[in-house]
C-alpha atoms as a PDB file:
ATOM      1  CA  UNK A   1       0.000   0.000   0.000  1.00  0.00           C
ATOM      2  CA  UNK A   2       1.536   3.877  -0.920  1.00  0.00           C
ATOM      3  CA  UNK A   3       1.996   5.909   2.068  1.00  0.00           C
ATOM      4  CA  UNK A   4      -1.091   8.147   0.300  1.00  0.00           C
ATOM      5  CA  UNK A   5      -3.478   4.813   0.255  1.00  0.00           C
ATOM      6  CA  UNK A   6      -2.112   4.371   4.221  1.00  0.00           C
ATOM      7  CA  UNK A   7      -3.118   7.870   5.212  1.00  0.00           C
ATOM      8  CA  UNK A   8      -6.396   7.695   3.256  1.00  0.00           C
ATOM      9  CA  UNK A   9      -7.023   4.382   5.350  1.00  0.00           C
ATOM     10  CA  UNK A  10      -5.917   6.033   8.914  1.00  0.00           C
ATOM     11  CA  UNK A  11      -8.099   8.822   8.391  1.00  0.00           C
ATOM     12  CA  UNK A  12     -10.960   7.064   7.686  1.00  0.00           C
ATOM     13  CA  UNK A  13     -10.164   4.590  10.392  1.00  0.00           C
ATOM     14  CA  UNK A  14     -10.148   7.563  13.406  1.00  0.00           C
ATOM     15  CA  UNK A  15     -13.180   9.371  11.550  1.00  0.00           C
ATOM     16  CA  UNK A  16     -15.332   6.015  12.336  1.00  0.00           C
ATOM     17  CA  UNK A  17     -13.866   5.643  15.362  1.00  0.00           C
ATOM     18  CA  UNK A  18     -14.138   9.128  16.483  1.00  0.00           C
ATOM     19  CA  UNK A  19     -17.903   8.717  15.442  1.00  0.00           C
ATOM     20  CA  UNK A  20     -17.780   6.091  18.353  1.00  0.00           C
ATOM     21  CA  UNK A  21     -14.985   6.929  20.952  1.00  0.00           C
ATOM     22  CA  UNK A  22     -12.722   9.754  21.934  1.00  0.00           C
ATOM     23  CA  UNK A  23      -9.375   9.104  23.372  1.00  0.00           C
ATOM     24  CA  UNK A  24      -8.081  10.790  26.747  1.00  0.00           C
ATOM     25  CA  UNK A  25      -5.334   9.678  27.857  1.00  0.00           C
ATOM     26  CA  UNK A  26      -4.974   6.410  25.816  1.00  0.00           C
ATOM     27  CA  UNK A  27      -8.120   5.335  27.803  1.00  0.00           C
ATOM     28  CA  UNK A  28     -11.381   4.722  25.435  1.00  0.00           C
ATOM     29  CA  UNK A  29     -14.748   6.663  26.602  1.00  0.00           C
ATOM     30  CA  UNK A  30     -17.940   6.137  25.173  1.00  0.00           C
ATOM     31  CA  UNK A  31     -19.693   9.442  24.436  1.00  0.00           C
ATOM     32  CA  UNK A  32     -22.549  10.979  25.969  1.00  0.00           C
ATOM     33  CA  UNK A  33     -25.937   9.865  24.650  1.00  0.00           C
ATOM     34  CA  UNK A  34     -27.325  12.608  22.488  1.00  0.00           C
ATOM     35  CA  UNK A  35     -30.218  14.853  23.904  1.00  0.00           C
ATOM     36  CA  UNK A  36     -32.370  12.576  21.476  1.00  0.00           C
ATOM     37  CA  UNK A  37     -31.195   9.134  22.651  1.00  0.00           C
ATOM     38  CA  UNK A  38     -31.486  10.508  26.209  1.00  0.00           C
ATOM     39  CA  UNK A  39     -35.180  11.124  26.023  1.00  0.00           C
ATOM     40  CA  UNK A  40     -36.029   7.809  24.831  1.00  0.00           C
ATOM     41  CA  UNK A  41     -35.077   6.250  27.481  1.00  0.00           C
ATOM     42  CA  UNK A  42     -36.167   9.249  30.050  1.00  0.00           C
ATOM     43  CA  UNK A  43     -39.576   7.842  28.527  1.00  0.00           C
ATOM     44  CA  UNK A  44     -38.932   3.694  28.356  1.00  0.00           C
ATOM     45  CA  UNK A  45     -37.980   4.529  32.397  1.00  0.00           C
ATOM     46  CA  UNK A  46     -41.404   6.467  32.741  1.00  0.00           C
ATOM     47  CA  UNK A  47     -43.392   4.032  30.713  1.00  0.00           C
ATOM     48  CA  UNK A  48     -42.093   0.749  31.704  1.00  0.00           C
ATOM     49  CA  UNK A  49     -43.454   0.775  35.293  1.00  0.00           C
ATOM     50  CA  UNK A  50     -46.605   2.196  34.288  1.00  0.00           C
ATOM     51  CA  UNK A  51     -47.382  -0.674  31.694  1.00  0.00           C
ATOM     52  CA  UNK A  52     -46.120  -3.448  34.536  1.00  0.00           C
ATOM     53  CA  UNK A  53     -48.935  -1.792  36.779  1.00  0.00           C
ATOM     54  CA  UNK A  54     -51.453  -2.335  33.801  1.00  0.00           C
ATOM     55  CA  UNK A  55     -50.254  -5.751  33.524  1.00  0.00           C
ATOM     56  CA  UNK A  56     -50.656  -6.569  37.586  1.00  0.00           C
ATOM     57  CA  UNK A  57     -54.298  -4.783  37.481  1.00  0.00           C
ATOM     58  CA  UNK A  58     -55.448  -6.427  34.378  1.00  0.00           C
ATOM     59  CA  UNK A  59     -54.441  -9.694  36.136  1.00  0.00           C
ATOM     60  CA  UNK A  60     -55.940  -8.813  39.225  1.00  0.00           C
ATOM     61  CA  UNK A  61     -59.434  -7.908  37.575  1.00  0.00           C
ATOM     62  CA  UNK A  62     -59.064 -11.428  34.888  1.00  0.00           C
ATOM     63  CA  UNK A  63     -58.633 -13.107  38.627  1.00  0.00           C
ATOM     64  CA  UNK A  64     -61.756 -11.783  40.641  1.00  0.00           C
ATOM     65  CA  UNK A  65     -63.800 -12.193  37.178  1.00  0.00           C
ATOM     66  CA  UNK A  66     -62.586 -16.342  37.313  1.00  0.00           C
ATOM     67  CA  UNK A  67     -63.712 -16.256  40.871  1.00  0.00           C
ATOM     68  CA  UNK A  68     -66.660 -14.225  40.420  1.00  0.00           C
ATOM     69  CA  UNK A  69     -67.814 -16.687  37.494  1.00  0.00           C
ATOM     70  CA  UNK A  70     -67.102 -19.716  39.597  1.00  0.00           C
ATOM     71  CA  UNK A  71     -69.278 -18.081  42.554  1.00  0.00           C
ATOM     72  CA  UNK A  72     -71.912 -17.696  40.250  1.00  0.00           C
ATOM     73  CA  UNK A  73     -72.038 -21.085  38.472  1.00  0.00           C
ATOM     74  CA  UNK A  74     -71.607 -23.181  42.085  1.00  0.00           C
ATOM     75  CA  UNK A  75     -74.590 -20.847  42.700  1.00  0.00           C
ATOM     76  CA  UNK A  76     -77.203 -21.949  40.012  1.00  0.00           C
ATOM     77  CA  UNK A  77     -75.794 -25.502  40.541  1.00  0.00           C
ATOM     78  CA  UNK A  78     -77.157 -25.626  44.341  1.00  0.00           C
ATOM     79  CA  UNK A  79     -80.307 -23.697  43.062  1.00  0.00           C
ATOM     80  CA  UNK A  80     -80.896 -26.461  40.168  1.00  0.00           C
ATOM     81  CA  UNK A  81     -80.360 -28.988  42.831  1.00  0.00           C
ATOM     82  CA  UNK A  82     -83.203 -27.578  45.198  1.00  0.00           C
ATOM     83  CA  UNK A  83     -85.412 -27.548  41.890  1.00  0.00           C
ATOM     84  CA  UNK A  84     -84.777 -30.833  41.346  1.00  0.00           C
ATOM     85  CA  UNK A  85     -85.520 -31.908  45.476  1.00  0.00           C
ATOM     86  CA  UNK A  86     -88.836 -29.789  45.485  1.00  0.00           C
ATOM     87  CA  UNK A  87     -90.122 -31.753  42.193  1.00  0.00           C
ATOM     88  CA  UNK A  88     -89.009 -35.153  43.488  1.00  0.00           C
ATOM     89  CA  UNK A  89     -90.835 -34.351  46.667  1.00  0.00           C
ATOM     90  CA  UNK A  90     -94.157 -32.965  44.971  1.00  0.00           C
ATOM     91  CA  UNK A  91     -94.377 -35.549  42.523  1.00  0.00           C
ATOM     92  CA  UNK A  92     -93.486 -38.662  44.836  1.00  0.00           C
ATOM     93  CA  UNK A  93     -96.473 -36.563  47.317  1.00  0.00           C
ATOM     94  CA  UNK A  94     -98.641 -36.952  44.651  1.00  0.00           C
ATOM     95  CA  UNK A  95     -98.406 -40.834  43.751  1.00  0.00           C
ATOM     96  CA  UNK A  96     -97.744 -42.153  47.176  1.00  0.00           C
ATOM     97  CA  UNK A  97    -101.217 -42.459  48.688  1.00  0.00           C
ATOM     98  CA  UNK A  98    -101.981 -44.340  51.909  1.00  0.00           C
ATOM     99  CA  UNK A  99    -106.100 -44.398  52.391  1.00  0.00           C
ATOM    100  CA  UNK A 100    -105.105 -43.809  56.448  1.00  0.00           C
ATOM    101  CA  UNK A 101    -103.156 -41.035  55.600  1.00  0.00           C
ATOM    102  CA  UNK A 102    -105.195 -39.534  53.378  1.00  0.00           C
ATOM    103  CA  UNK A 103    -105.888 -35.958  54.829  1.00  0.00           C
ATOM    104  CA  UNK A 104    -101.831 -36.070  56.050  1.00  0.00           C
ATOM    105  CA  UNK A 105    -101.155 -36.431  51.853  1.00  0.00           C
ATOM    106  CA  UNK A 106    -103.369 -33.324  50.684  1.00  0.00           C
ATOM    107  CA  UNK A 107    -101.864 -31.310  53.147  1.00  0.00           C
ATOM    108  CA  UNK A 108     -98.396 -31.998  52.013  1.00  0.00           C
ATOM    109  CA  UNK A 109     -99.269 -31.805  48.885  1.00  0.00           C
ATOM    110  CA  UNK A 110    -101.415 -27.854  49.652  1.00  0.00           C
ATOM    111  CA  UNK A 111     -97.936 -27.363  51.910  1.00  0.00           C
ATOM    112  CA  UNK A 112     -95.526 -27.805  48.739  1.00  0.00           C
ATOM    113  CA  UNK A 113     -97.767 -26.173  45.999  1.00  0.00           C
ATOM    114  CA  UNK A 114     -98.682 -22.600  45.519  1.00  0.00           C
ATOM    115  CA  UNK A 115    -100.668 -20.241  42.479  1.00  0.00           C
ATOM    116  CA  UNK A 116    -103.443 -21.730  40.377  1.00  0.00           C
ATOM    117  CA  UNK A 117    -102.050 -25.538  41.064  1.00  0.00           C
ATOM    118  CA  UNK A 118    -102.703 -24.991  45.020  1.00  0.00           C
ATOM    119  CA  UNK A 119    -105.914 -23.585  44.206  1.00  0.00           C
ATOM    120  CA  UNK A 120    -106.841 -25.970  41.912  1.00  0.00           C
ATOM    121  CA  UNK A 121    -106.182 -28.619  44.298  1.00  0.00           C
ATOM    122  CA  UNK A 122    -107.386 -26.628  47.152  1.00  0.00           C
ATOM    123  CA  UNK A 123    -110.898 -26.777  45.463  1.00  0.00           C
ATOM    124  CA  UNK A 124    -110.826 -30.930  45.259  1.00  0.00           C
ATOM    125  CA  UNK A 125    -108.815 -31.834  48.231  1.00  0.00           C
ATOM    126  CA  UNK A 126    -111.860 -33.053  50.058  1.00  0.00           C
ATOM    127  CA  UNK A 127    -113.264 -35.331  47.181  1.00  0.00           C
ATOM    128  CA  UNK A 128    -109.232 -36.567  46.900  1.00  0.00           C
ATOM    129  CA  UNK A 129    -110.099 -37.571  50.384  1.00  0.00           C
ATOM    130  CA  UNK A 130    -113.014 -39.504  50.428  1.00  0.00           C
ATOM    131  CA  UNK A 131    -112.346 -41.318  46.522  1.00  0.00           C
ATOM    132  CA  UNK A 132    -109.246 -42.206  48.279  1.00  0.00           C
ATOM    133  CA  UNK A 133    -110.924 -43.424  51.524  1.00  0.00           C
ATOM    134  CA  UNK A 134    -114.245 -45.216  49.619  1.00  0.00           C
ATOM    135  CA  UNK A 135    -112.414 -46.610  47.173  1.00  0.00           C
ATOM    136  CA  UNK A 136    -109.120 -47.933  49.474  1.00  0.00           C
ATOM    137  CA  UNK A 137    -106.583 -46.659  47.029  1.00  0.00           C
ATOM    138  CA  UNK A 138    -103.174 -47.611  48.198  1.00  0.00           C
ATOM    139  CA  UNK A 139    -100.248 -46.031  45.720  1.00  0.00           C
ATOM    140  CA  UNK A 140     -96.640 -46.248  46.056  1.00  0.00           C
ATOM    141  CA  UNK A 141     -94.346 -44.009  44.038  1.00  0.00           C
ATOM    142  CA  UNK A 142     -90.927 -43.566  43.328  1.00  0.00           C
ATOM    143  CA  UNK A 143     -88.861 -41.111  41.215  1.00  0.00           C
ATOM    144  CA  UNK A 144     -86.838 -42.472  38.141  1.00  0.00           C
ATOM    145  CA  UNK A 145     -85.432 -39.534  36.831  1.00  0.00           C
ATOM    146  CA  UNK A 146     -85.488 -35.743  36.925  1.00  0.00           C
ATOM    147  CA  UNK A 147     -84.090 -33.077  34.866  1.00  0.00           C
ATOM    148  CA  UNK A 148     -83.878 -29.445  34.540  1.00  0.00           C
ATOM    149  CA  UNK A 149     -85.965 -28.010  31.135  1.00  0.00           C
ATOM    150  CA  UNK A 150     -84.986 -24.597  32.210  1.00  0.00           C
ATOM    151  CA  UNK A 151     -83.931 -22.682  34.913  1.00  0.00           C
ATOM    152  CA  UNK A 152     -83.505 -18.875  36.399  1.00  0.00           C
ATOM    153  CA  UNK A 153     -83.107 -17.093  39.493  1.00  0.00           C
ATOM    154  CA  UNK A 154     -86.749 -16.902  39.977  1.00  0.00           C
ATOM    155  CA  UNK A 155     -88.313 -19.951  38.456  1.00  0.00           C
ATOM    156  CA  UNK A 156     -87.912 -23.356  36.701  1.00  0.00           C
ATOM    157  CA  UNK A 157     -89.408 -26.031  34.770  1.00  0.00           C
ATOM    158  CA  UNK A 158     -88.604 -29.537  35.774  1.00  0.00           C
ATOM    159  CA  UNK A 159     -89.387 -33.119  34.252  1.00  0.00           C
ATOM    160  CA  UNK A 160     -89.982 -36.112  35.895  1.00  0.00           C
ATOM    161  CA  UNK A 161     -90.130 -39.693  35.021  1.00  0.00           C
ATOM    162  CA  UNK A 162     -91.852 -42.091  37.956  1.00  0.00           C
ATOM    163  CA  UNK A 163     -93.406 -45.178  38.743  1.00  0.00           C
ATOM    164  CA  UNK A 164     -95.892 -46.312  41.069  1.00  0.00           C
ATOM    165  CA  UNK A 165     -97.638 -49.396  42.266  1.00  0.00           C
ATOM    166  CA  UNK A 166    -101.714 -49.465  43.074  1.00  0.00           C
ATOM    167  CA  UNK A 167    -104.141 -51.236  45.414  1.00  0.00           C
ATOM    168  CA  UNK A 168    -107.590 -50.516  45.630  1.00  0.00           C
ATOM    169  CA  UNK A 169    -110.911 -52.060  46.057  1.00  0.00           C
ATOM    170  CA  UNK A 170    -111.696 -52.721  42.622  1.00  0.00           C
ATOM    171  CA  UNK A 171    -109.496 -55.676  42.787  1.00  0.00           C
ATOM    172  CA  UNK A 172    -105.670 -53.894  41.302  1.00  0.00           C
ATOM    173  CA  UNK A 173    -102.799 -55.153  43.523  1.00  0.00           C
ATOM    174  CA  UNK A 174     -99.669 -53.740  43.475  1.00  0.00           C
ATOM    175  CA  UNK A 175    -100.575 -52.726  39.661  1.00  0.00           C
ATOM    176  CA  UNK A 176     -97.516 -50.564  37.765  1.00  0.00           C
ATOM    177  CA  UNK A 177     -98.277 -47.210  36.651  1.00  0.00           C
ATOM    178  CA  UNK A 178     -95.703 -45.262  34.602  1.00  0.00           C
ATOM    179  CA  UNK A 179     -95.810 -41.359  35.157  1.00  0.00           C
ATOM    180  CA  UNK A 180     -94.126 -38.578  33.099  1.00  0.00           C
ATOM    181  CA  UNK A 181     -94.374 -34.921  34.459  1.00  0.00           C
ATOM    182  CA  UNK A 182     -93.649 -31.462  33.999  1.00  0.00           C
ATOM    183  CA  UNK A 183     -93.533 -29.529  37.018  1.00  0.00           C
ATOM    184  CA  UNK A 184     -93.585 -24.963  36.803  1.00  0.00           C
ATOM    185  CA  UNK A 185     -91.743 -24.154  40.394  1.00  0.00           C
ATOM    186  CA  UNK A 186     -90.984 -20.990  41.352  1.00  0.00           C
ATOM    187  CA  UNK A 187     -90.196 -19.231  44.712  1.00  0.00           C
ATOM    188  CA  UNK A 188     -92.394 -18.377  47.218  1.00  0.00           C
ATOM    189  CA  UNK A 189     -91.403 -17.161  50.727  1.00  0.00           C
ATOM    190  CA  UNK A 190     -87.746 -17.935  50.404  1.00  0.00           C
ATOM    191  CA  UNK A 191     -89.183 -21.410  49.485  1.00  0.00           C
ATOM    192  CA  UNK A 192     -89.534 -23.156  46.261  1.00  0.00           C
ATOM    193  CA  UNK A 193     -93.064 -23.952  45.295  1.00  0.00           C
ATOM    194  CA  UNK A 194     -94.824 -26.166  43.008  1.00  0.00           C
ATOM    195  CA  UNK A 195     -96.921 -24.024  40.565  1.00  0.00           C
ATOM    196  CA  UNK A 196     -98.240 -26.148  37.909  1.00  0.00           C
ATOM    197  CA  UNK A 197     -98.323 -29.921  37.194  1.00  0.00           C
ATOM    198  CA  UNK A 198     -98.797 -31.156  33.512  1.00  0.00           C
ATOM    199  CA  UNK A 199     -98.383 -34.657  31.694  1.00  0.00           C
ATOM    200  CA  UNK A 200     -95.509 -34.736  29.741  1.00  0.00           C
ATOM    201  CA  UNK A 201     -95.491 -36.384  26.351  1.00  0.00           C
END
């Protein structure tokens, strides 16, 4: 290389270093950061703890929303589960007749009912009575299956699959009957109440 090509060489050489270090002393220094450079990270200090308290509440809130959810849903799965009792109780009050017992029945099954189907049965509970009585019915009942239609807060529509056995003066013993019902049950009194029975098809 000419001595020209070396000094073209050096001088580039120190102008790209100088554009990265200065020497003082034989000792290399990085240079300041320019007022530019300085303010991006004045801001990346500002932002960065701001956006990792985002991150901690937007945690937080995903974690009481999980909870809250769960609350909810272990909630309507008790309240299903005392639809689902209250129909199993009506309907097994309904099927299971004992002639000595008679007036004990209607009055569980008045207790347990509410709206027109109280009313309704309100209105016949003394013929019940005395068809049951004159005619010796004996019925056992027993619940095969139950399952929520629909369901809310306030009310819910339950069906029920049963089977009973009769006795009775005109000469059935221990005949089968097969029973499918719809029971409307809504609350009443902090209690949940048997509104309406229906045959379901």
């Amino acid at each position: 290389m000419t001595r020209a090509g070396a000094a073209e060489a050096t001088s580039d050489e120190t102008t790209d270093a100088e554009a990265i270090t200065t020497v003082d002393g034989g000792v290399d220094t990085v240079e300041e950061p320019t007022p530019g450079r300085a303010s991006v990270q004045r801001l990346r200090r500002a932002v960065v703890p701001v956006v990792a308290a985002l991150l901690m509440a937007g945690a937080g809130v995903t974690t009481w929303w999980t909870h809250a959810e769960t609350v909810a849903d272990n909630e309507r799965v008790a309240l299903d589960g005392r639809y689902l009792s209250a129909a199993r109780q009506m309907v097994l009050n309904l099927i299971t007749v004992d002639p000595a017992d008679a007036s004990a029945v209607t009055d569980r099954i008045l207790d347990g009912g509410t709206g027109d189907f109280r009313s309704e049965f309100a209105s016949r509970a003394d013929s019940f009575v005395s068809v049951v009585r004159q005619a010796a019915v004996s019925t056992k009942g027993s619940v095969t299956e139950a399952g929520i239609e629909r369901s809310d807060s306030r009310t819910a529509s339950v069906l029920i699959a049963a089977t009973s056995t009769v006795t009775n003066g005109a000469g059935a013993d221990n005949e089968p009957r097969v029973w499918r019902l719809r029971l409307a049950l809504a609350h009443d009194g902090g209690r949940i109440l048997t509104s309406k029975v229906d045959f379901a098809v």
